[in-house]
Protein backbone atom coordinates (compact mmCIF):
# COMPACT_ATOMS: atom_id res chain seq x y z
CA UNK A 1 0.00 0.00 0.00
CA UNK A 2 1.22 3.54 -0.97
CA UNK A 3 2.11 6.13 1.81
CA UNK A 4 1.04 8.63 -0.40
CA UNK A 5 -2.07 10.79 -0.08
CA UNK A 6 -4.09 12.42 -2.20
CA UNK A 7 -2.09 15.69 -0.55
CA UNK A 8 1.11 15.08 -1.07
CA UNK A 9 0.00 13.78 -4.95
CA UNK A 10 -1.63 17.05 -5.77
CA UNK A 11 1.50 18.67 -4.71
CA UNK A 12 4.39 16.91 -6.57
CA UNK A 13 2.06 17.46 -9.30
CA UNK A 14 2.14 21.12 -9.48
CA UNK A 15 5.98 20.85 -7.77
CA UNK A 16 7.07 19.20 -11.17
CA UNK A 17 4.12 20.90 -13.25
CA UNK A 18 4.51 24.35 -11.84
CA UNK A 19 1.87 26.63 -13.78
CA UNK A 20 -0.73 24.33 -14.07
CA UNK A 21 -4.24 24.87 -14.15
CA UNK A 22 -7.25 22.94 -12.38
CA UNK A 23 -8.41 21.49 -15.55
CA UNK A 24 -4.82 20.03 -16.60
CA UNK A 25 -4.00 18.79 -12.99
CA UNK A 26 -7.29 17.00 -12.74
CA UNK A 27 -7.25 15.48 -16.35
CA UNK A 28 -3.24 13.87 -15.22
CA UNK A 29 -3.91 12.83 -11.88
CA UNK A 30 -7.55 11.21 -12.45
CA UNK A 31 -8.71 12.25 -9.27
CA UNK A 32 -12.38 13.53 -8.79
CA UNK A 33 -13.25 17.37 -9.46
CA UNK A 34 -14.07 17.46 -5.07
CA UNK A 35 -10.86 15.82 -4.29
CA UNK A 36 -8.77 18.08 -6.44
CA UNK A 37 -10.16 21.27 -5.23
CA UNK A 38 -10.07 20.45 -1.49
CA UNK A 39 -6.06 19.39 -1.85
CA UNK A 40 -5.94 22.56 -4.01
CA UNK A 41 -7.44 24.87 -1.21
CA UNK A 42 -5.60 22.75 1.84
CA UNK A 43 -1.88 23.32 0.27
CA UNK A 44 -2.79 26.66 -0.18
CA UNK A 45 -4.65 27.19 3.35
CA UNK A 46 -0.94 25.42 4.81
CA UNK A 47 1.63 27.59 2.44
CA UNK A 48 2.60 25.38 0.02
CA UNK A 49 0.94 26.49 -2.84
CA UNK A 50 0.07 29.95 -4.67
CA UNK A 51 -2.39 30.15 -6.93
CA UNK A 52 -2.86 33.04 -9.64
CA UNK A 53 -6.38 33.55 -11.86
CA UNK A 54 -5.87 34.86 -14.57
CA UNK A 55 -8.28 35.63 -17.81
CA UNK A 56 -10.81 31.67 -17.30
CA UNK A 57 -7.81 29.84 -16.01
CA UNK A 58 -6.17 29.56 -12.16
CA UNK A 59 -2.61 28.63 -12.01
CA UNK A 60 -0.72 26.91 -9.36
CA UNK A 61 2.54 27.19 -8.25
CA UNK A 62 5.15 25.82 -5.47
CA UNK A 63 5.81 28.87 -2.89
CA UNK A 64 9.09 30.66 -3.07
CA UNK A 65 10.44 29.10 -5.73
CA UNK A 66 9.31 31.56 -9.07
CA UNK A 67 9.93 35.30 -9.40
CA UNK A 68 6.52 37.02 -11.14
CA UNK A 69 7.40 37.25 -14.85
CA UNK A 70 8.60 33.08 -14.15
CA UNK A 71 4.95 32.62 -13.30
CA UNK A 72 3.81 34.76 -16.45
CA UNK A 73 5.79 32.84 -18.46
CA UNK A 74 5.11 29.61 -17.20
CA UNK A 75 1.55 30.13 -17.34
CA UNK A 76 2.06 30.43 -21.40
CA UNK A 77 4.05 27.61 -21.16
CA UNK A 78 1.78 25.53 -19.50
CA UNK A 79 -0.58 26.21 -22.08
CA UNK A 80 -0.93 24.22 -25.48
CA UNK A 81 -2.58 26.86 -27.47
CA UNK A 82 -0.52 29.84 -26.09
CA UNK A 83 2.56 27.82 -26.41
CA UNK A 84 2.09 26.82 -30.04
CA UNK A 85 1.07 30.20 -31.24
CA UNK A 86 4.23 32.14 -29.38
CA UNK A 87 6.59 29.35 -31.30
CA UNK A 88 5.05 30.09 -34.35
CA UNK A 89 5.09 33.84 -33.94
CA UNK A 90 8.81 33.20 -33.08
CA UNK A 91 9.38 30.96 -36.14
CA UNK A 92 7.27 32.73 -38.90
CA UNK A 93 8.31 36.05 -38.48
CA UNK A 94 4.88 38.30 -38.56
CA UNK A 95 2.47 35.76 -39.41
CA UNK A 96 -1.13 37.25 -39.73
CA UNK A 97 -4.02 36.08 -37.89
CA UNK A 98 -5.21 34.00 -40.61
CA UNK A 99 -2.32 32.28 -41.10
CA UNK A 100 -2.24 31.19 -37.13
CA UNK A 101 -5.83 30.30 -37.42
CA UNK A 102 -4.79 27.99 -40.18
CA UNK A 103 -1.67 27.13 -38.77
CA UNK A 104 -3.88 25.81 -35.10
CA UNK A 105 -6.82 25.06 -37.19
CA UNK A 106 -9.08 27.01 -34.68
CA UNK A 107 -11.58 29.68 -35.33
CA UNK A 108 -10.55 33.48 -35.89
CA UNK A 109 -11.92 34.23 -32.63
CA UNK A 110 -9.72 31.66 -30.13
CA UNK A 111 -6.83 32.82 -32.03
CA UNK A 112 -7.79 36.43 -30.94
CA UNK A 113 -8.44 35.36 -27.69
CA UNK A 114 -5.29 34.02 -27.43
CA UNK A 115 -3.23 36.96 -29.00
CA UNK A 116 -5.04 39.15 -26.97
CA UNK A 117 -2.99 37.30 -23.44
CA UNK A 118 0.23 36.90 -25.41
CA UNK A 119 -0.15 40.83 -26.12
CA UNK A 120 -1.25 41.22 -22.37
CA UNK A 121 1.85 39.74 -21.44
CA UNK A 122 4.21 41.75 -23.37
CA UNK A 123 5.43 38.72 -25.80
CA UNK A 124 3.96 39.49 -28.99
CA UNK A 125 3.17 42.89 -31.00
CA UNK A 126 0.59 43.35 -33.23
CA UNK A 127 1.27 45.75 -35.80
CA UNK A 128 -0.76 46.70 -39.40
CA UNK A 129 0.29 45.50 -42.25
CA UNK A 130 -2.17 46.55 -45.02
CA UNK A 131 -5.73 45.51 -44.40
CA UNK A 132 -4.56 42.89 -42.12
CA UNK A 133 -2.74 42.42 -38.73
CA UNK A 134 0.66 40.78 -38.41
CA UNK A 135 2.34 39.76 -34.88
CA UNK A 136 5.92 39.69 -33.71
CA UNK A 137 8.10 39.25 -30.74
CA UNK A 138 8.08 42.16 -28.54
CA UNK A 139 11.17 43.39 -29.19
CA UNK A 140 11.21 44.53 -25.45
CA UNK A 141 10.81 41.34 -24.30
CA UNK A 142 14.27 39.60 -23.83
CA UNK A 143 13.21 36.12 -21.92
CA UNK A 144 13.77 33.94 -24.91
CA UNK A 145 16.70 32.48 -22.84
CA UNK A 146 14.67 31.98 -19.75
CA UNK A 147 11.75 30.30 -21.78
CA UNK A 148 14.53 28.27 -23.00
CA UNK A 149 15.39 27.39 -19.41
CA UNK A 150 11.95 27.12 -17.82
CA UNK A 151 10.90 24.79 -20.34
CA UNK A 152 14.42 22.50 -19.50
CA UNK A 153 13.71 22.64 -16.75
CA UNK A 154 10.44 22.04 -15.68
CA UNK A 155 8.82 20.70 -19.41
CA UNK A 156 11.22 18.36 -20.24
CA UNK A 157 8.53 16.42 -22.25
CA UNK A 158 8.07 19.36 -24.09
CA UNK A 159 11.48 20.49 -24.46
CA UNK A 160 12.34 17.29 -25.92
CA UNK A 161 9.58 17.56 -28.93
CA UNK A 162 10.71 21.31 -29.33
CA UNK A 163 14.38 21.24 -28.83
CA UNK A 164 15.40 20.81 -32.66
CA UNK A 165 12.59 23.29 -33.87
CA UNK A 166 13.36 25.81 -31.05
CA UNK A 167 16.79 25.86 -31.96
CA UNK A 168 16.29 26.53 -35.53
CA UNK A 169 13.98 29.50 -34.63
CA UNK A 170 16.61 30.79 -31.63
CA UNK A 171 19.54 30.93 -34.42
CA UNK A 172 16.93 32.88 -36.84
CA UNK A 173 16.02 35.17 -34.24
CA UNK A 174 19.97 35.34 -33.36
CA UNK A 175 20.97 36.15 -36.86
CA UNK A 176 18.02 38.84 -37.56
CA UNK A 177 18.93 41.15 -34.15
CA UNK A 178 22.10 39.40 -32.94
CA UNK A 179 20.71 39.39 -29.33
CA UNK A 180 20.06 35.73 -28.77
């Protein structure tokens, strides 16, 4: 018999998945919507978890262990859609929304949804181009190295499927403003 509890489950969950959200923890760990919420609200009630709610989504994180724009970033990370679209923005160069809606094969409106947080969070641009809108990096935003490191890290999963495209769109962005 395991010596683990539901407690200490829900929290080496968001300890190795810092950033996720109650629908992500509850779809990997199986455990019922009740059980979830009360392990949610007792780490946090006994200091061993933050959460942040932001736009539909509420994010949980380990205490002390991520400075604030870690836990923006993070919160991208941690999701799919948010994720894909910054790497795309990152690889393409000023794709239009059109071509991301293609790209995701989603509807206009979740792709403007989506641009909208990346925007809110000082990643992307979004700059006219014509008739239509094209998006960029933020050219003030200089944490390509610590999304590199975050997703290392604490994705590895993801870093693994990434690590050959990401470095391909790293040495393009490297060669176009010779920051990276």
């Amino acid at each position: 018999m395991s010596s683990f509890t539901n407690y200490d489950i829900v929290l080496e969950f968001i300890q190795n998945n810092p950033g996720a959200h109650f629908r992500k923890i509850k779809k990997d760990l199986g455990l019922s919507i009740g059980t979830i919420q009360y392990q949610l609200k007792k780490l946090e009630d006994n200091g061993k978890i933050i959460s942040l709610y932001n736009s539909f989504y509420k994010f949980y994180f380990p205490i002390g262990v991520f400075q604030e724009r870690e836990k923006e970033l993070l919160q991208v990370l941690n999701h799919e859609s948010l994720r894909t679209i910054l790497f795309y923005i990152i690889e393409k160069h000023n794709p239009s929304k059109t071509e991301i809606a293609n790209y995701l094969n989603i509807s206009y409106s979740s792709v403007n949804w989506h641009l909208e947080r990346l925007i809110s969070y000082d990643m992307i641009i979004e700059k006219k181009d014509g008739k239509s809108l094209r998006y960029s990096i933020n050219t003030n935003f200089n944490n390509i190295q610590e999304i590199v490191k975050l997703l290392k890290t604490h994705y590895k999963s993801i870093w693994n499927n990434w690590a050959n495209r990401l470095a391909e769109m790293f040495l393009l962005l490297s060669n176009d403003d010779g920051k990276v």
